[in-house]
Protein backbone atom coordinates (compact mmCIF):
# COMPACT_ATOMS: atom_id res chain seq x y z
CA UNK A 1 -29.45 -5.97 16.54
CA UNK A 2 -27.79 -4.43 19.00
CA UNK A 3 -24.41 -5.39 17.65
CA UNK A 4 -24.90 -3.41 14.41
CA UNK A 5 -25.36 0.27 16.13
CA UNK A 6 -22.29 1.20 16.29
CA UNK A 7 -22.01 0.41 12.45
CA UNK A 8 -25.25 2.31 11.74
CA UNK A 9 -24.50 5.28 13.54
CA UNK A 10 -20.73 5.53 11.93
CA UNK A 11 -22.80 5.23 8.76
CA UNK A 12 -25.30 8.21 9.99
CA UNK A 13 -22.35 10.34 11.18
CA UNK A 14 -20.71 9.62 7.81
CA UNK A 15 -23.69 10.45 5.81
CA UNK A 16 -23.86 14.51 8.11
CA UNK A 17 -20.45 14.64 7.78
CA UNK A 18 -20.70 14.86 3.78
CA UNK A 19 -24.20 16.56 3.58
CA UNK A 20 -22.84 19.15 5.96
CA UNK A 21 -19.38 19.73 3.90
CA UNK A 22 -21.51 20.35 0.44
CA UNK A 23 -24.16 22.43 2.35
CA UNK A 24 -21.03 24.89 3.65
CA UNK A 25 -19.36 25.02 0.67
CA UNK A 26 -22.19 26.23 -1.08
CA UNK A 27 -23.13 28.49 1.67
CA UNK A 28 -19.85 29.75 1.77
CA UNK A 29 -18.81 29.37 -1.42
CA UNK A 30 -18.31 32.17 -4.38
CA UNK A 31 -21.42 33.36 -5.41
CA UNK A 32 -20.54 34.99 -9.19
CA UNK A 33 -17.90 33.48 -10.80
CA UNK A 34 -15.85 34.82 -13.52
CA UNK A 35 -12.51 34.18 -14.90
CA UNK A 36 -10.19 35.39 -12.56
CA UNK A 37 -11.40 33.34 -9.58
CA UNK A 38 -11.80 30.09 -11.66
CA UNK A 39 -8.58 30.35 -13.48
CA UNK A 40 -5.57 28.34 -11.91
CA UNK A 41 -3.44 29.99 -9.16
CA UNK A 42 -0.10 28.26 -7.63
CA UNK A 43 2.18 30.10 -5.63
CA UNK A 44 1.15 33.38 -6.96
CA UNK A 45 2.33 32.99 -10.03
CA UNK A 46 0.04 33.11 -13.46
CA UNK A 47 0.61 30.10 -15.58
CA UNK A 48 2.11 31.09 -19.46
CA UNK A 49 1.76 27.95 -20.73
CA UNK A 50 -0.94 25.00 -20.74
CA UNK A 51 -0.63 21.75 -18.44
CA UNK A 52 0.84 18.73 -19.20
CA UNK A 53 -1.15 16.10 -21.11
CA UNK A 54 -2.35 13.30 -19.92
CA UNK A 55 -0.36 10.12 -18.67
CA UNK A 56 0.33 7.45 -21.32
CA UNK A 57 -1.43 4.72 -20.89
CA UNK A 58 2.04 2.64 -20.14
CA UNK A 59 2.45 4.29 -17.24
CA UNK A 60 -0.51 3.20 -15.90
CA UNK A 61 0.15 -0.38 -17.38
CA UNK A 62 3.91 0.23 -15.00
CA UNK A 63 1.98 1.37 -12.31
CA UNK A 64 -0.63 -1.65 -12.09
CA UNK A 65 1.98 -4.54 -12.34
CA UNK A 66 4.36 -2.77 -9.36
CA UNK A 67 1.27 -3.33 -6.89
CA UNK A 68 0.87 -6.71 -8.37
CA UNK A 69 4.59 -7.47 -7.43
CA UNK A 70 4.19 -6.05 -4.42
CA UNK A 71 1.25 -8.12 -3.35
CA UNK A 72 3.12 -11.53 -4.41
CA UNK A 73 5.85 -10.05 -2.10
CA UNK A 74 3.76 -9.68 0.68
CA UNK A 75 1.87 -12.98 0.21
CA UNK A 76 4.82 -14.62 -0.29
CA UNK A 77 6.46 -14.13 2.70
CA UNK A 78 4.21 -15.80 4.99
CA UNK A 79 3.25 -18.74 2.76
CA UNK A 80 6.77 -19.09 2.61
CA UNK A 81 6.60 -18.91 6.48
CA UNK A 82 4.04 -21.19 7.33
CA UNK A 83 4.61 -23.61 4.00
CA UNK A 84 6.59 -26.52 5.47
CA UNK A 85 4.36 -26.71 8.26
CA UNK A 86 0.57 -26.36 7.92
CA UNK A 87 0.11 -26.03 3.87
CA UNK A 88 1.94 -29.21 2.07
CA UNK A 89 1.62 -29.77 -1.44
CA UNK A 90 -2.04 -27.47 -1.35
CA UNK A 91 0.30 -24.46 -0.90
CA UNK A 92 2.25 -25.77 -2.98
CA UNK A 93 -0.08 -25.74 -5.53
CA UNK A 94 -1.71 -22.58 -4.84
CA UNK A 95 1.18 -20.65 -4.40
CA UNK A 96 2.44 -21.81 -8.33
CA UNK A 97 -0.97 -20.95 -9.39
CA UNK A 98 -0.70 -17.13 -7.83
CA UNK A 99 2.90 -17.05 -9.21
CA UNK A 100 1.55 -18.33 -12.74
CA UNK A 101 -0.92 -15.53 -12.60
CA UNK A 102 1.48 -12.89 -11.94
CA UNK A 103 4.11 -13.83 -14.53
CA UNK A 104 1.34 -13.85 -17.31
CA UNK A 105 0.42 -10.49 -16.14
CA UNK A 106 4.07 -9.35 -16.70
CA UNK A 107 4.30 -11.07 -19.82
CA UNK A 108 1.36 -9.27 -20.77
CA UNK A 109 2.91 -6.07 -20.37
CA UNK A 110 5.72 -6.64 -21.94
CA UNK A 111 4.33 -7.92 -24.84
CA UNK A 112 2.09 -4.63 -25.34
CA UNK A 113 5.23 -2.39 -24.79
CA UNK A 114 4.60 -1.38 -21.61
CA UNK A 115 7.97 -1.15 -20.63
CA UNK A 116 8.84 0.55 -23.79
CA UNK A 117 9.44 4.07 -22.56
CA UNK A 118 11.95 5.42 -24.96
CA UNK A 119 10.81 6.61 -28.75
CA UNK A 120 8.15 4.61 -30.16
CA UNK A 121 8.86 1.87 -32.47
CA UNK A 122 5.81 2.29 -34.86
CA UNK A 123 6.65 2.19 -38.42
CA UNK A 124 6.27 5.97 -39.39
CA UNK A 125 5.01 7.16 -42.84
CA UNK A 126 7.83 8.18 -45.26
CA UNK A 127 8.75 11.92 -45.09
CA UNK A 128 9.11 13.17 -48.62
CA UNK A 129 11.97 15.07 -48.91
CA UNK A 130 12.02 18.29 -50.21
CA UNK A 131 12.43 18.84 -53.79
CA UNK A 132 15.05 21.23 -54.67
CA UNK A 133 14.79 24.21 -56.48
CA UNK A 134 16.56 27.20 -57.74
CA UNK A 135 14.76 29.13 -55.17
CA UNK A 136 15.06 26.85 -52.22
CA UNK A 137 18.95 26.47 -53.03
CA UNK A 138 21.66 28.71 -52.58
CA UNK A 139 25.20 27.88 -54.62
CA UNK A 140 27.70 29.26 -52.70
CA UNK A 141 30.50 30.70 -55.37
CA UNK A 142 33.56 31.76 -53.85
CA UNK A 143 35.08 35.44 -55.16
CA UNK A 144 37.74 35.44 -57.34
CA UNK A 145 40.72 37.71 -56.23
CA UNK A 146 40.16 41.24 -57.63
CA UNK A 147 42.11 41.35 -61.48
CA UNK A 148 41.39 37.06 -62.20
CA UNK A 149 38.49 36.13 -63.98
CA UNK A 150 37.53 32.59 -63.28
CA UNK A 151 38.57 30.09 -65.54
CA UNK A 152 41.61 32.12 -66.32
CA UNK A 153 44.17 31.34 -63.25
CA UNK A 154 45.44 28.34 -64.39
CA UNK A 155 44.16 26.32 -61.79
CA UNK A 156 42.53 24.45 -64.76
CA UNK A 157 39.35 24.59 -66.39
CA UNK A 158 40.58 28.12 -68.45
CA UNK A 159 42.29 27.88 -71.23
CA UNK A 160 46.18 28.40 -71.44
CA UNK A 161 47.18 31.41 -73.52
C-alpha cells in the first residue's frame, strides 16, 4: 500500500489544484456581466466582421491520417532496427499487418475526398439563365453623323436614289 501514496496524493493535489482554480475564478471573477465585457477583445481592436466558420470536416480527415503516418514512422524505425535480429517472420508479419492497416486508412480518405481541397466536384443544380427582356436589355445603336439618316448613306440597307 505503501507504494501507491505517492500516486494518491498527486491525485489529491490534482483534485485542490482544480477545486481551488474554479473557487478563485468565481471569487474573483466579474460579478454583472453585460455586453461589453463578454464581447470579444484582441489587441484592442473591435471586431467588424463575424469569425470564421468552422473547419471542414476534410481537414480533420488530413489531420487524423498525418498522425497515423507519423506513428508508422516512428514504429517503423525500430522494428526495422531490431527486425533481423530478435523478430523473424512474427515481425514480419505484424509489421505487414500495421502497414495494411494504415494504407486502408489512406485509401479511405482518399476515396471520401479528403484530399480534395480545391472546388467541390458535386454535380450542382442547373442555373436558369435569365430570360431576356426589353427591359433587362439595352441595344446599343450607334449615332448617325449629324445631316445622314440611317439607311440612307449608302453603306447598304437604304435605298439608292
Amino acid at each position: 500500500m505503501a507504494g501507491y501514496l505517492p500516486i494518491v496524493a498527486l491525485f489529491l493535489l490534482a483534485l485542490l489544484f482544480a477545486s481551488g482554480s474554479l473557487l478563485v475564478s468565481r471569487l474573483l471573477g466579474p460579478k454583472r456581466p453585460n455586453a461589453v465585457k463578454e464581447g470579444p477583445y484582441e489587441s484592442g481592436i473591435v471586431p467588424t466582421r463575424d469569425p470564421a466558420q468552422r473547419f471542414p470536416v476534410r481537414f480533420y480527415l488530413v489531420a487524423m491520417i498525418f498522425i497515423i503516418f507519423d506513428i508508422e514512422i516512428v514504429f517503423t524505425y525500430p522494428w526495422a532496427v531490431i527486425y533481423s535480429r530478435d523478430l523473424g517472420k512474427f515481425g514480419l508479419i505484424e509489421m505487414v499487418v500495421f502497414a495494411v492497416v494504415v494504407i486502408v486508412a489512406f485509401l479511405y480518405l482518399i476515396s471520401n475526398g479528403g484530399l480534395d481541397w480545391g472546388p467541390s466536384r458535386r454535380a450542382r443544380p442547373p442555373v436558369d439563365e435569365p430570360v431576356r427582356t426589353t427591359t433587362s436589355t439595352v441595344r446599343r445603336v450607334s449615332k448617325a453623323p449629324a445631316g445622314l439618316v440611317p439607311g440612307e448613306d449608302g453603306a447598304g440597307g437604304g435605298q439608292a436614289a
